[in-house]
N, C-alpha and C. Protein backbone atom coordinates (compact mmCIF):
# COMPACT_ATOMS: atom_id res chain seq x y z
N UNK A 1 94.61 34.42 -53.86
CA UNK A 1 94.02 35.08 -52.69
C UNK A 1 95.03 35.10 -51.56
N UNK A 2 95.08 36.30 -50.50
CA UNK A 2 96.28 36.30 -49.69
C UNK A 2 95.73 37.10 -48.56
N UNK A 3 96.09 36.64 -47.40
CA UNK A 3 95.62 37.37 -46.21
C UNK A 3 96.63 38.24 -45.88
N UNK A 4 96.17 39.27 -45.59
CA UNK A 4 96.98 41.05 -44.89
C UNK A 4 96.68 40.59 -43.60
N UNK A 5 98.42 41.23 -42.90
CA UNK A 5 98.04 41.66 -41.44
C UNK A 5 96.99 42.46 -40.83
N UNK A 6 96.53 43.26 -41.30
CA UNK A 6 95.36 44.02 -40.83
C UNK A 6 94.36 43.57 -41.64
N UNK A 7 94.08 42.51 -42.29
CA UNK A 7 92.59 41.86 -42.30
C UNK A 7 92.53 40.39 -41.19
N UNK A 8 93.18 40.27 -40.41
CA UNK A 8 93.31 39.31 -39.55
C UNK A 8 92.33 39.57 -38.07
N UNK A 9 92.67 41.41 -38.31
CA UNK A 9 92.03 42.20 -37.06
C UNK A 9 90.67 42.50 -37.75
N UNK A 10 90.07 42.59 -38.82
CA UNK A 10 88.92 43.22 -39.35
C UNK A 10 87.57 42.01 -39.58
N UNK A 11 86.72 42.91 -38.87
CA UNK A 11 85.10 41.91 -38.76
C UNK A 11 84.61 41.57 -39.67
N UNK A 12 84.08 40.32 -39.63
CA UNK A 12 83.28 40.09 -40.65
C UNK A 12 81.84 40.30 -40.72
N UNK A 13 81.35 40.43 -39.03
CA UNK A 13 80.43 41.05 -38.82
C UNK A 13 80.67 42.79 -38.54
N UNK A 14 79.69 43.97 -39.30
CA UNK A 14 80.24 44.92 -39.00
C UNK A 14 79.67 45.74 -37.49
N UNK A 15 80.43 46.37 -37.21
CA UNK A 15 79.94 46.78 -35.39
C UNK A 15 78.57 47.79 -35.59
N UNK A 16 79.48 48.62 -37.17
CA UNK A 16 78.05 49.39 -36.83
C UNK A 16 76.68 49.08 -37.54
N UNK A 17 76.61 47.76 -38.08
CA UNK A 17 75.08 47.24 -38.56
C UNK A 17 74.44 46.23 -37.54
N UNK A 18 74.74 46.23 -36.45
CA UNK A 18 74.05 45.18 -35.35
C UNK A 18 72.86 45.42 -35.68
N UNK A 19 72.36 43.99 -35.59
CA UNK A 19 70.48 44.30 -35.24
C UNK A 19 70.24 44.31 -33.66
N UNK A 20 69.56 45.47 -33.31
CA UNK A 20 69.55 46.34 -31.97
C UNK A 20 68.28 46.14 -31.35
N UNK A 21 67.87 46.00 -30.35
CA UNK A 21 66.29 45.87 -29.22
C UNK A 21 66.18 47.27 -29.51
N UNK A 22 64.87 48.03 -29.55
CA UNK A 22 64.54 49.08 -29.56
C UNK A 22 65.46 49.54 -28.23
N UNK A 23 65.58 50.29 -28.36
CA UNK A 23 66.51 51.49 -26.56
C UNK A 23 67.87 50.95 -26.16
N UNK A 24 67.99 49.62 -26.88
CA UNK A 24 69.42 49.49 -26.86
C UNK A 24 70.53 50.01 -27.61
N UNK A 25 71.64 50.56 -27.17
CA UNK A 25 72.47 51.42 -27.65
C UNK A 25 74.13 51.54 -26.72
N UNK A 26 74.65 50.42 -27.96
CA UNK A 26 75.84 50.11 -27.28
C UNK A 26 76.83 51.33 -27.62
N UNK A 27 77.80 51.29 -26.92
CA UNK A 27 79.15 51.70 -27.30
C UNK A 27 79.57 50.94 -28.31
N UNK A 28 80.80 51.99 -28.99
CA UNK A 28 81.58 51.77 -30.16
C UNK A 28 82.05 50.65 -29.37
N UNK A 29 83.26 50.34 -28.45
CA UNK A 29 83.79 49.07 -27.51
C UNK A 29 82.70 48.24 -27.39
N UNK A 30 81.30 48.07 -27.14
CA UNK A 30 81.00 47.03 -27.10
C UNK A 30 80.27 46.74 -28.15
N UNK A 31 80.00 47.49 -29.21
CA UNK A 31 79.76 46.78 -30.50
C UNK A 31 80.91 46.43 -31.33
N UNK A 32 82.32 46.21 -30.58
CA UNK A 32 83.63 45.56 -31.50
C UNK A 32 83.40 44.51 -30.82
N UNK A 33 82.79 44.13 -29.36
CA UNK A 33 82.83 43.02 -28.68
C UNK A 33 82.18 42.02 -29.13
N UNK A 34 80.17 42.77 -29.62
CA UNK A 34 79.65 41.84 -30.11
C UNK A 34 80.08 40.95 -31.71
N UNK A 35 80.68 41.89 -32.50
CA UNK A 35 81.08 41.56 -33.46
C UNK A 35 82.12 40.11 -33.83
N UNK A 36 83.02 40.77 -32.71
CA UNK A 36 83.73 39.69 -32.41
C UNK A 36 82.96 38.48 -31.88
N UNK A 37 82.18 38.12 -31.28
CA UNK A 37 81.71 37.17 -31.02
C UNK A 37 81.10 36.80 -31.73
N UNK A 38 80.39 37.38 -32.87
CA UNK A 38 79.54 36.59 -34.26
C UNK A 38 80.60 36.30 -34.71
N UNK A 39 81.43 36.77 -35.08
CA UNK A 39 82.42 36.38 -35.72
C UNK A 39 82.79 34.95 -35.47
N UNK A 40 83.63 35.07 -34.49
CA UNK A 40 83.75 33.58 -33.58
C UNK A 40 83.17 32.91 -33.97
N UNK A 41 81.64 32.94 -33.61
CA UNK A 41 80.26 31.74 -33.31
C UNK A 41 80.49 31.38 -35.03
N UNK A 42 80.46 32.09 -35.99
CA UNK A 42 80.53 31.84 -37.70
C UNK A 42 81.63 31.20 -38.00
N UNK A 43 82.39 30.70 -36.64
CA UNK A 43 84.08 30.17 -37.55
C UNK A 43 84.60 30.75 -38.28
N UNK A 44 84.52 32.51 -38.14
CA UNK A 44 85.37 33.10 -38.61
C UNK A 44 86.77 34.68 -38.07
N UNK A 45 86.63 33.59 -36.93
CA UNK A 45 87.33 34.14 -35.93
C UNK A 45 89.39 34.20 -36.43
N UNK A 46 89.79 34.97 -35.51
CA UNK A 46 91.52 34.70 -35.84
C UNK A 46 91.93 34.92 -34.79
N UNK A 47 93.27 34.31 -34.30
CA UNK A 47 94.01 34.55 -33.08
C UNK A 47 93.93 35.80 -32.74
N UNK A 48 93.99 36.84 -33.91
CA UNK A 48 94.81 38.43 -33.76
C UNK A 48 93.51 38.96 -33.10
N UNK A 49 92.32 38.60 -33.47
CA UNK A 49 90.92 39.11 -32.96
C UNK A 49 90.85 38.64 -31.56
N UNK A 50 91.03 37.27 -31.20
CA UNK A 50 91.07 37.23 -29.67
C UNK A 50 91.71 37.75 -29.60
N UNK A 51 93.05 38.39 -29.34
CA UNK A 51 94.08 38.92 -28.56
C UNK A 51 93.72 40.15 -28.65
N UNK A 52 93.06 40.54 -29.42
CA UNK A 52 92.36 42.44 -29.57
C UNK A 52 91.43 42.87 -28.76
N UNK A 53 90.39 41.42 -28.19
CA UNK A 53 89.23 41.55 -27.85
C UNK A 53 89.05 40.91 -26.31
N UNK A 54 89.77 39.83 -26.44
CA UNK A 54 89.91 39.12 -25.05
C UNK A 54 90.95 39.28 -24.02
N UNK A 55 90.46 39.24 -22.66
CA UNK A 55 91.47 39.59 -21.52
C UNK A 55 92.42 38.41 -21.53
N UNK A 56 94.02 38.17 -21.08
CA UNK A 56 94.21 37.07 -20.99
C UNK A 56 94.29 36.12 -20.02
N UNK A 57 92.71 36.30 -19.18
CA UNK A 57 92.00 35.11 -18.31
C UNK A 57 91.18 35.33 -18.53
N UNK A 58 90.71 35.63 -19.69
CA UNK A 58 89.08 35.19 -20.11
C UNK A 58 88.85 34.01 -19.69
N UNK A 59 87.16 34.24 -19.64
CA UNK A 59 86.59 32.96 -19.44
C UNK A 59 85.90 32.71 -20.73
N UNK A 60 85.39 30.90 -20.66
CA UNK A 60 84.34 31.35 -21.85
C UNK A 60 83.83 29.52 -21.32
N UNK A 61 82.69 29.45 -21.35
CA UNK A 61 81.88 28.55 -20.84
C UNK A 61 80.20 28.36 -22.05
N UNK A 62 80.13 26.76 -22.23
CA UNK A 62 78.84 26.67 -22.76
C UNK A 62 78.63 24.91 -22.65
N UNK A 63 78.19 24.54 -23.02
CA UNK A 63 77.77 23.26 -23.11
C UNK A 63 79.39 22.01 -23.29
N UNK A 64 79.83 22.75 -24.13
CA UNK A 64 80.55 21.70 -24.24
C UNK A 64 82.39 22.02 -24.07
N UNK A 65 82.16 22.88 -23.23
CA UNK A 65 83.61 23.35 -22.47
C UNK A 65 83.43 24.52 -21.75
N UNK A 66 84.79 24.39 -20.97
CA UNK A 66 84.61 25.40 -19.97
C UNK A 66 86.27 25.96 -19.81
N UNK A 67 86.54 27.06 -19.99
CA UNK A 67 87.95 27.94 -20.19
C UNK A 67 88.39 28.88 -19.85
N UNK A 68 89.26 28.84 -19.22
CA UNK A 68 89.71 30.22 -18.17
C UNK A 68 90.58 30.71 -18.21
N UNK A 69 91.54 30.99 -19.52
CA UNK A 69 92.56 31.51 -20.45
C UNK A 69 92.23 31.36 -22.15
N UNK A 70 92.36 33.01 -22.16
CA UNK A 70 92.41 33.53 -23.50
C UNK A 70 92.57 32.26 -24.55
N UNK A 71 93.80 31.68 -24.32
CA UNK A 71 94.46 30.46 -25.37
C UNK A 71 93.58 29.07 -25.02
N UNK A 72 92.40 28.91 -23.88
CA UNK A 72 91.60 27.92 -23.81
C UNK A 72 90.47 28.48 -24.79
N UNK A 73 90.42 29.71 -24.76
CA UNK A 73 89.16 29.92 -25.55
C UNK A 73 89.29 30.15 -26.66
N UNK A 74 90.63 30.26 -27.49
CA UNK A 74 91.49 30.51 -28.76
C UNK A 74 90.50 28.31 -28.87
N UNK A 75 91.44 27.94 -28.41
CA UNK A 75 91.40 26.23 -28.41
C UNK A 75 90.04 26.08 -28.83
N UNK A 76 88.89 26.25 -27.81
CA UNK A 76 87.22 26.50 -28.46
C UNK A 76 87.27 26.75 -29.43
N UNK A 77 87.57 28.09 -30.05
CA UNK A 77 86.30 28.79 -30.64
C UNK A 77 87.35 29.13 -32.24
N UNK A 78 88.41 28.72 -31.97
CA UNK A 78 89.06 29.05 -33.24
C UNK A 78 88.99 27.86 -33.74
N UNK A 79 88.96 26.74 -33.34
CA UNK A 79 88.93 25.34 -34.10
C UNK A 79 87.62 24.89 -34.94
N UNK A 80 86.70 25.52 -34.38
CA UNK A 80 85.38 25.66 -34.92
C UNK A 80 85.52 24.70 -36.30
N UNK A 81 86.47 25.37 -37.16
CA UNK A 81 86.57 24.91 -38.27
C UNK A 81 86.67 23.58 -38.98
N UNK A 82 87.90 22.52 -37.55
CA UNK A 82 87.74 21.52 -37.64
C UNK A 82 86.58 20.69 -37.46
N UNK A 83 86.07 20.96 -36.87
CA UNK A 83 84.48 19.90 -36.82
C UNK A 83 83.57 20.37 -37.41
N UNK A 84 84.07 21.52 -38.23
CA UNK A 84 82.34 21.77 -39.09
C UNK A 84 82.46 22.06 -40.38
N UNK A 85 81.70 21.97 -40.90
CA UNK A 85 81.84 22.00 -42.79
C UNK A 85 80.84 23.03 -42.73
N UNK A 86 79.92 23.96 -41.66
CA UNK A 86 79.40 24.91 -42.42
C UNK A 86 78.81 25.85 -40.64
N UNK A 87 78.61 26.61 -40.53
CA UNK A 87 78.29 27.22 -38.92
C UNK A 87 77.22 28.50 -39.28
N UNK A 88 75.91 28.88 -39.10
CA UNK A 88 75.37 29.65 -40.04
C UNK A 88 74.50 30.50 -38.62
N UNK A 89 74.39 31.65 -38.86
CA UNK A 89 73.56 32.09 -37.95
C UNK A 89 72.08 32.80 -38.03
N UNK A 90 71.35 31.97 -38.09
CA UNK A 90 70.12 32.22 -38.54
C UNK A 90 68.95 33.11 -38.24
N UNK A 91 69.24 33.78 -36.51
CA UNK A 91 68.88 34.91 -36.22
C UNK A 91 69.71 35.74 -35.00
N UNK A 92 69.63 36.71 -34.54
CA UNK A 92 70.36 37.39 -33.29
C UNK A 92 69.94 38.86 -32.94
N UNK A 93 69.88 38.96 -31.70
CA UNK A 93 69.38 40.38 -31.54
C UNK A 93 70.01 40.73 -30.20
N UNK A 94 70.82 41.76 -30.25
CA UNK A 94 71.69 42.61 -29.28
C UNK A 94 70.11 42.74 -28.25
N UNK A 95 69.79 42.17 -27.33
CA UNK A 95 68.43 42.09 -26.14
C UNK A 95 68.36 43.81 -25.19
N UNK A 96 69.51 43.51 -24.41
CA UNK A 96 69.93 44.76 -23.13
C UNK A 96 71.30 44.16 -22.90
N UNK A 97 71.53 45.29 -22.38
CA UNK A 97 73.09 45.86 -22.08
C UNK A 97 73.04 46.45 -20.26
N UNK A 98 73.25 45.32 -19.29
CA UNK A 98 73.44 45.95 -17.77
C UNK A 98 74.48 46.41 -17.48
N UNK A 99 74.94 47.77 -17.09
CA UNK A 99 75.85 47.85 -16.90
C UNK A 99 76.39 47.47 -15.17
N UNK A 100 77.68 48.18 -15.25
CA UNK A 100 77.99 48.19 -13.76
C UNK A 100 77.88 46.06 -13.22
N UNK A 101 77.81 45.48 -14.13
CA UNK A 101 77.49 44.05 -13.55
C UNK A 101 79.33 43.42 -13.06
N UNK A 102 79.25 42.74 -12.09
CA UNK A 102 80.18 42.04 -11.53
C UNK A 102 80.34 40.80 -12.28
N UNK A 103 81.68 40.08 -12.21
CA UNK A 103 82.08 38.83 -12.46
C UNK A 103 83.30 38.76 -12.48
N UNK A 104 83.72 37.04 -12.84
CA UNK A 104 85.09 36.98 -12.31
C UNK A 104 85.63 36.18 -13.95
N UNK A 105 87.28 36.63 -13.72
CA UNK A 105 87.91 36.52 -14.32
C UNK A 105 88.60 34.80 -14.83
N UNK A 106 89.24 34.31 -15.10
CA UNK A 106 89.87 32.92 -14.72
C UNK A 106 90.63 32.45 -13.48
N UNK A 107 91.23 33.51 -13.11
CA UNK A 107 92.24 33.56 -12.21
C UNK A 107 91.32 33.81 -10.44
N UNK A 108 89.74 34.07 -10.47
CA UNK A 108 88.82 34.55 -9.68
C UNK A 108 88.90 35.73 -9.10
N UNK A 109 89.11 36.73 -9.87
CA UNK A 109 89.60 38.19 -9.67
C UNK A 109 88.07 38.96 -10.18
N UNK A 110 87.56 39.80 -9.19
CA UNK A 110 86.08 40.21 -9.61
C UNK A 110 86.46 41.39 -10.20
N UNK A 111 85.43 41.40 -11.23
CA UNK A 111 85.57 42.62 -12.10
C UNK A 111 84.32 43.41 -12.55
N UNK A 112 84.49 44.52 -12.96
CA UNK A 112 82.85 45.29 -12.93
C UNK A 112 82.99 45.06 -14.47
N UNK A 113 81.93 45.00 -15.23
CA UNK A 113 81.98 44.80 -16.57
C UNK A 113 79.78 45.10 -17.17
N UNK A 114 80.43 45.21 -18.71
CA UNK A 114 78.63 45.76 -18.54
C UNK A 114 78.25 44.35 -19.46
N UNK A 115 77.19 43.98 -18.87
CA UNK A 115 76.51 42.46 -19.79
C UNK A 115 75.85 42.84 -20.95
N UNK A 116 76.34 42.02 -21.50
CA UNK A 116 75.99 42.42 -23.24
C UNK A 116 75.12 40.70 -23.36
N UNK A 117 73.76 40.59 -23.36
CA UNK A 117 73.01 39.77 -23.88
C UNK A 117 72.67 39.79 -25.21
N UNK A 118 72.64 38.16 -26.04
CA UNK A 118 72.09 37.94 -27.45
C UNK A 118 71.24 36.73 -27.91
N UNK A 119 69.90 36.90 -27.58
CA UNK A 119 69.43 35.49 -28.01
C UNK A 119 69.76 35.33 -29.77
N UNK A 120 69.91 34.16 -30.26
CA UNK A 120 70.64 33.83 -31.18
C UNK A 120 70.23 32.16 -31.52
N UNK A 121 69.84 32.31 -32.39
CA UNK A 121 69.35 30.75 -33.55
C UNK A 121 70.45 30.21 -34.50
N UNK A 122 71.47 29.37 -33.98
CA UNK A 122 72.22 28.90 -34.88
C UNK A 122 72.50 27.24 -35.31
N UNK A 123 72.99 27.12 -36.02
CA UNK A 123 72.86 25.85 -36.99
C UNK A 123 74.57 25.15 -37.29
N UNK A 124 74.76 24.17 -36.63
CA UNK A 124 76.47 23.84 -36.79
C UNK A 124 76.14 22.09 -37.52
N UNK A 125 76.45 22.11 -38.94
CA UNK A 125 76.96 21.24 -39.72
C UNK A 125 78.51 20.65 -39.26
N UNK A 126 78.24 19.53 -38.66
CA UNK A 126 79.62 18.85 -38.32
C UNK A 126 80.02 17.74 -39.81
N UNK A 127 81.60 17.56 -39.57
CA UNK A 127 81.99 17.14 -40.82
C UNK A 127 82.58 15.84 -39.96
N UNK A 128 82.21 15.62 -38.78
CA UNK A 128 83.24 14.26 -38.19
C UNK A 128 82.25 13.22 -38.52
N UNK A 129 83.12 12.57 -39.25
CA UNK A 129 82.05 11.02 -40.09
C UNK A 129 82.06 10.06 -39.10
N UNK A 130 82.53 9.92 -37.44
CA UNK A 130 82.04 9.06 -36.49
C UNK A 130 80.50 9.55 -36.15
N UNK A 131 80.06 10.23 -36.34
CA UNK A 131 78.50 10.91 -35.95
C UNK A 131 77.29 10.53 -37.10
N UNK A 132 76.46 9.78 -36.13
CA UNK A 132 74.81 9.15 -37.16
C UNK A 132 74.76 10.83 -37.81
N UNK A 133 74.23 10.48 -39.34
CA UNK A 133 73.82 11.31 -39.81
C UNK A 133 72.69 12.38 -39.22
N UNK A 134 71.61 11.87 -38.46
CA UNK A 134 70.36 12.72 -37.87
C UNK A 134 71.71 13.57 -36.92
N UNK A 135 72.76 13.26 -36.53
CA UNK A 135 73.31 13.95 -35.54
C UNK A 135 74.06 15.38 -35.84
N UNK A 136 74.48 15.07 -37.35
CA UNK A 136 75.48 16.16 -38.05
C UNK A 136 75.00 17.44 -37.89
N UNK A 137 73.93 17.56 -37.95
CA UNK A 137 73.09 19.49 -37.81
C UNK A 137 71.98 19.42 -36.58
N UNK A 138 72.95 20.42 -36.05
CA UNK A 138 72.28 20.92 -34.83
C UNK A 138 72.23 21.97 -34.84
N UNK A 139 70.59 22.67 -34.45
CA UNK A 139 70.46 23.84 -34.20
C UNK A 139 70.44 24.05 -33.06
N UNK A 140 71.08 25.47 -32.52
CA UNK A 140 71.08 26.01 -30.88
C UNK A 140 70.59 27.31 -31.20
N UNK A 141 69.53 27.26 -30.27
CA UNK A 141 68.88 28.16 -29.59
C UNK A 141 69.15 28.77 -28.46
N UNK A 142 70.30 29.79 -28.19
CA UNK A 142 70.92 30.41 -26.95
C UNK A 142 70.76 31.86 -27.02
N UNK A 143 71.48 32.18 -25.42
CA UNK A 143 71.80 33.58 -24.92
C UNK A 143 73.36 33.44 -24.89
N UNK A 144 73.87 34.46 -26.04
CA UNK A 144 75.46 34.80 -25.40
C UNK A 144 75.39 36.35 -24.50
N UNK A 145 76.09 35.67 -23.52
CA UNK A 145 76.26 36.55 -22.61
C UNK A 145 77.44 37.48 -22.81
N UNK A 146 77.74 38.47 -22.59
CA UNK A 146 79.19 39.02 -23.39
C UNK A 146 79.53 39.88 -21.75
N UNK A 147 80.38 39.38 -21.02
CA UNK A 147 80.94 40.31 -19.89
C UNK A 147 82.17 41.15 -20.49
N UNK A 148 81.48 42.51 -20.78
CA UNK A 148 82.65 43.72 -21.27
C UNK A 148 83.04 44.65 -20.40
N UNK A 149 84.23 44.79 -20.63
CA UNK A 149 84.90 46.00 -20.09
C UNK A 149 85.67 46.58 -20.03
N UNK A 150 85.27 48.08 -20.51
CA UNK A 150 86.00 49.48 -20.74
C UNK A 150 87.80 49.46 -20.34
N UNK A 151 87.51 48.63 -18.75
CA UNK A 151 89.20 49.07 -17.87
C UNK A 151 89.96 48.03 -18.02
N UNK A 152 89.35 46.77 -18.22
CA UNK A 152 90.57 45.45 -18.56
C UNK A 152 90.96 45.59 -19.73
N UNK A 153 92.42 45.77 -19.92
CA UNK A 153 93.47 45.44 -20.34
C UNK A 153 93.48 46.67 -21.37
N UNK A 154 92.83 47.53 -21.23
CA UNK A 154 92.41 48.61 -22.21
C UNK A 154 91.03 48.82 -22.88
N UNK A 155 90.09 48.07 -22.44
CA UNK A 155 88.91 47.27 -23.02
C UNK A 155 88.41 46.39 -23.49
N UNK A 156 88.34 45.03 -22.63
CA UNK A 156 88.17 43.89 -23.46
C UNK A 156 87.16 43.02 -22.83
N UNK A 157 86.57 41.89 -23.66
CA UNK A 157 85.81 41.38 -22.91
C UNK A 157 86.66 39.90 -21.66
N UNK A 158 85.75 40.06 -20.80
CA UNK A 158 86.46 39.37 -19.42
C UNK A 158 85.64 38.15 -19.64
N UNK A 159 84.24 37.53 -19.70
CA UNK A 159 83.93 36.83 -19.50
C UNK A 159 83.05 36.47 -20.99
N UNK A 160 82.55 35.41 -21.65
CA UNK A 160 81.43 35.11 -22.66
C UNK A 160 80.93 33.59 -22.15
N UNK A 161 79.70 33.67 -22.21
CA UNK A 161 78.89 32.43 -22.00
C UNK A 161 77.87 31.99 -22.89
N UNK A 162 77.77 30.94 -23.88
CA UNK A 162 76.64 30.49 -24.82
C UNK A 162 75.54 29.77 -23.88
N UNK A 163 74.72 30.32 -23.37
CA UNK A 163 73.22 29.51 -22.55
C UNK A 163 72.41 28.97 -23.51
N UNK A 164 72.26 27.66 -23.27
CA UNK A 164 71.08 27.38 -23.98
C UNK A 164 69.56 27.13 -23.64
N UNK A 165 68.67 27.76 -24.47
CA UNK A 165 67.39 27.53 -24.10
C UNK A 165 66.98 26.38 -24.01
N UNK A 166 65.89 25.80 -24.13
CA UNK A 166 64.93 24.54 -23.51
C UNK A 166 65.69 23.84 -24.78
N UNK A 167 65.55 24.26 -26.08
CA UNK A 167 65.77 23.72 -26.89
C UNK A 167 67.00 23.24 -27.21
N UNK A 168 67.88 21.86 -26.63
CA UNK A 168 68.95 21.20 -26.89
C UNK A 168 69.15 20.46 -27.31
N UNK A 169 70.45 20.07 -28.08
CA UNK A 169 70.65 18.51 -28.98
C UNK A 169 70.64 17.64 -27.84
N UNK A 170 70.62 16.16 -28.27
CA UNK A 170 70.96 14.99 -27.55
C UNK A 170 72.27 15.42 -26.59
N UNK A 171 72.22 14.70 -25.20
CA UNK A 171 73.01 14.54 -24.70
C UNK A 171 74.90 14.07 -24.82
N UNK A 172 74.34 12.72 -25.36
CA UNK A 172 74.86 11.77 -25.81
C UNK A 172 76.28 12.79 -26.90
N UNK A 173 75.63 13.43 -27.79
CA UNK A 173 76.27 14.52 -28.86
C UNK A 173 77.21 15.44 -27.66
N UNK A 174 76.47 15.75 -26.61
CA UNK A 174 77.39 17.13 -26.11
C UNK A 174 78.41 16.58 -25.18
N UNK A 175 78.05 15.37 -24.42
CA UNK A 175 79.02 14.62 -24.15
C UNK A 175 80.80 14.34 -25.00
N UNK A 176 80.03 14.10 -26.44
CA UNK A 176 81.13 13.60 -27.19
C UNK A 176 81.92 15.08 -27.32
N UNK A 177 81.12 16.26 -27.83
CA UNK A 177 81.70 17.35 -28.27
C UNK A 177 82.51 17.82 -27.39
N UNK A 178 81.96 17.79 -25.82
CA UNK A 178 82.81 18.60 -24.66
C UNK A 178 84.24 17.67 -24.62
N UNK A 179 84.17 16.20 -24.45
CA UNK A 179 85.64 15.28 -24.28
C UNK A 179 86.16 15.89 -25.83
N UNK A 180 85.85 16.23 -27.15
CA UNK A 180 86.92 16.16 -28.44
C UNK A 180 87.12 17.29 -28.67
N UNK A 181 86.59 18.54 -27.96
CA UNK A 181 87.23 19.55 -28.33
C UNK A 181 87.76 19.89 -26.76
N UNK A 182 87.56 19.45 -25.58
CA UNK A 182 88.74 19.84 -24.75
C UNK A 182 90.04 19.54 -24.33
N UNK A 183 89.80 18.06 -25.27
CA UNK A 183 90.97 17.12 -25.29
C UNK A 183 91.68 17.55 -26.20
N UNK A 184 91.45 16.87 -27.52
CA UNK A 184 91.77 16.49 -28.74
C UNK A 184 92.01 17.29 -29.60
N UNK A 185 91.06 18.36 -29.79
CA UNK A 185 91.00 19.62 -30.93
C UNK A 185 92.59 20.52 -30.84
N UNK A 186 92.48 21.07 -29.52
CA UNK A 186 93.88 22.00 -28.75
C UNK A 186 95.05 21.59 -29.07
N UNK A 187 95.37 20.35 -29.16
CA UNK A 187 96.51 19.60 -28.97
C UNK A 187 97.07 19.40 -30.54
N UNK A 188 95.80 19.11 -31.44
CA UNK A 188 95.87 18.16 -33.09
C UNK A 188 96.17 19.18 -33.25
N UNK A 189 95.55 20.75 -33.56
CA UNK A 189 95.61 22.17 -34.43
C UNK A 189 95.64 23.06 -33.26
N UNK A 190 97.17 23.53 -33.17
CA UNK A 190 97.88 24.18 -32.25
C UNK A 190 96.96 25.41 -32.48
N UNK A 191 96.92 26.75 -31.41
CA UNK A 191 96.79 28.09 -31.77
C UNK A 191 97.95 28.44 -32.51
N UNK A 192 97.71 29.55 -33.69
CA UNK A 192 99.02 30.09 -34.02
C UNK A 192 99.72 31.25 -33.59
N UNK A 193 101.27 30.42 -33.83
CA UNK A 193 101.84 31.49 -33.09
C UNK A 193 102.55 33.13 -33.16
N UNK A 194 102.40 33.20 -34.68
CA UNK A 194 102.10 34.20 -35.11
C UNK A 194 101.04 35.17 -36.13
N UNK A 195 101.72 36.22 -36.59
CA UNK A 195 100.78 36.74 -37.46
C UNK A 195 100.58 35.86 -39.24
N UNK A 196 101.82 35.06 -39.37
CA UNK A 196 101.79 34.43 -40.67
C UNK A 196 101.37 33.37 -40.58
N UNK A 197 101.13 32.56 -38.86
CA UNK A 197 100.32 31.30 -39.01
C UNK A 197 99.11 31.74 -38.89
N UNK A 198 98.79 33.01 -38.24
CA UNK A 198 97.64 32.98 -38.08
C UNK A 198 96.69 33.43 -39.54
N UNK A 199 97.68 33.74 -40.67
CA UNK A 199 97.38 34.28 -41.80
C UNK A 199 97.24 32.75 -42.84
N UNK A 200 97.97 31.99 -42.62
CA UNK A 200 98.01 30.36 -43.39
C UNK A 200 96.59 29.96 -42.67
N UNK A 201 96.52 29.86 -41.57
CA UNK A 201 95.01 29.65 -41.04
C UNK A 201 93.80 29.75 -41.48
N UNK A 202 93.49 31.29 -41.44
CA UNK A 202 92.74 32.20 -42.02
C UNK A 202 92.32 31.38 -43.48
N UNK A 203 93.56 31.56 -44.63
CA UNK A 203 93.14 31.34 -45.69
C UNK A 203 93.05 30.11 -45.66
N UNK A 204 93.23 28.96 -45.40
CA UNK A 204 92.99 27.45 -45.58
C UNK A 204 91.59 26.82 -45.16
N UNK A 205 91.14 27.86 -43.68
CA UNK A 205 89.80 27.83 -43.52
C UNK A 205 88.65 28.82 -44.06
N UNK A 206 88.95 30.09 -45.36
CA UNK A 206 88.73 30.84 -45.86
C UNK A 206 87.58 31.49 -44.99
N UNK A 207 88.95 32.29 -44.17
CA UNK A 207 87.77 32.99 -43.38
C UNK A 207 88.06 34.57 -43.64
């Protein structure tokens, strides 16, 4: 089995099978956005996809970090892999799409961008054997927020936020998760720095 440069850029979620709110009706650009972000959330994200999709001062904020460059949110959301033996998404629905909405960048540069909301039921199997067993599977119940837009950098998304509903793991858990993946994760399993690490990647975490 062997990863291609141009399957590095290609979804695993596809843009045009979203499950859609009745009257919602994205753009081609922001159904590559949402895609990309299932993608991500499934640990099956690649450097080449952030850099396709993300500005480079994205933000990206949720429970257990907070990142205000592209390569902080590479650090998140591409490592996925290390702490989990399985990431599953059990429901999601593209909600509404506001456009014309404001927000800011990393750098605090305001930007007009259209909000792409997704409530979303997912399930993260951790593989770190310091964690009580009742702790290993957690389901989250959130809103990703997706701040897109058409004029940054050619079209990309500026901002993403995972909200979570009422329904949250232990404290104690998000504590640990926010200190080992803002510390520890970034530093152990570099981003790669090209298209052939990012291709050794890919296939070792068979994504």
């Amino acid at each position: 089995m062997s990863v291609t440069a141009s399957s590095l850029h290609s979804f695993t979620n596809d843009p045009s099978t979203l499950i859609l709110s009745p009257g919602v009706q994205p753009t081609d650009l922001q159904r590559q956005h949402i895609g990309v972000v299932l993608d991500l959330f499934q640990a099956k994200g690649t450097k080449a996809k952030l850099d396709d999709n993300f500005t480079k001062d994205a933000v990206y904020e949720d429970l257990f970090a907070s990142c205000k460059t592209r390569e902080e949110v590479g650090g998140q959301l591409l490592h996925l892999p290390t702490v989990l033996s399985s990431t599953t998404t059990r429901s999601y629905t593209v909600s509404q799409i506001i456009p014309n909405t404001s927000t800011t960048d990393g750098t605090g540069r305001t930007l007009s961008t259209d909000l792409i909301s997704i409530p979303i039921k997912h399930i993260f199997e951790f593989k770190v054997p310091l964690l009580p067993s009742k702790l290993k599977s957690v389901t989250m119940d959130s809103t990703l927020e997706i701040y897109s837009s058409k004029d940054a950098e050619g079209g990309k998304i500026v901002r993403l936020q995972d909200r979570p509903k009422e329904n949250i793991p232990d404290f104690a858990l998000l504590n640990w998760m926010r200190k080992f993946n803002a510390e520890t994760v970034p530093k152990v399993v570099p981003l790669p720095k090209n298209d052939k690490e990012d291709a050794e990647k890919a296939l070792k975490q068979q994504i």
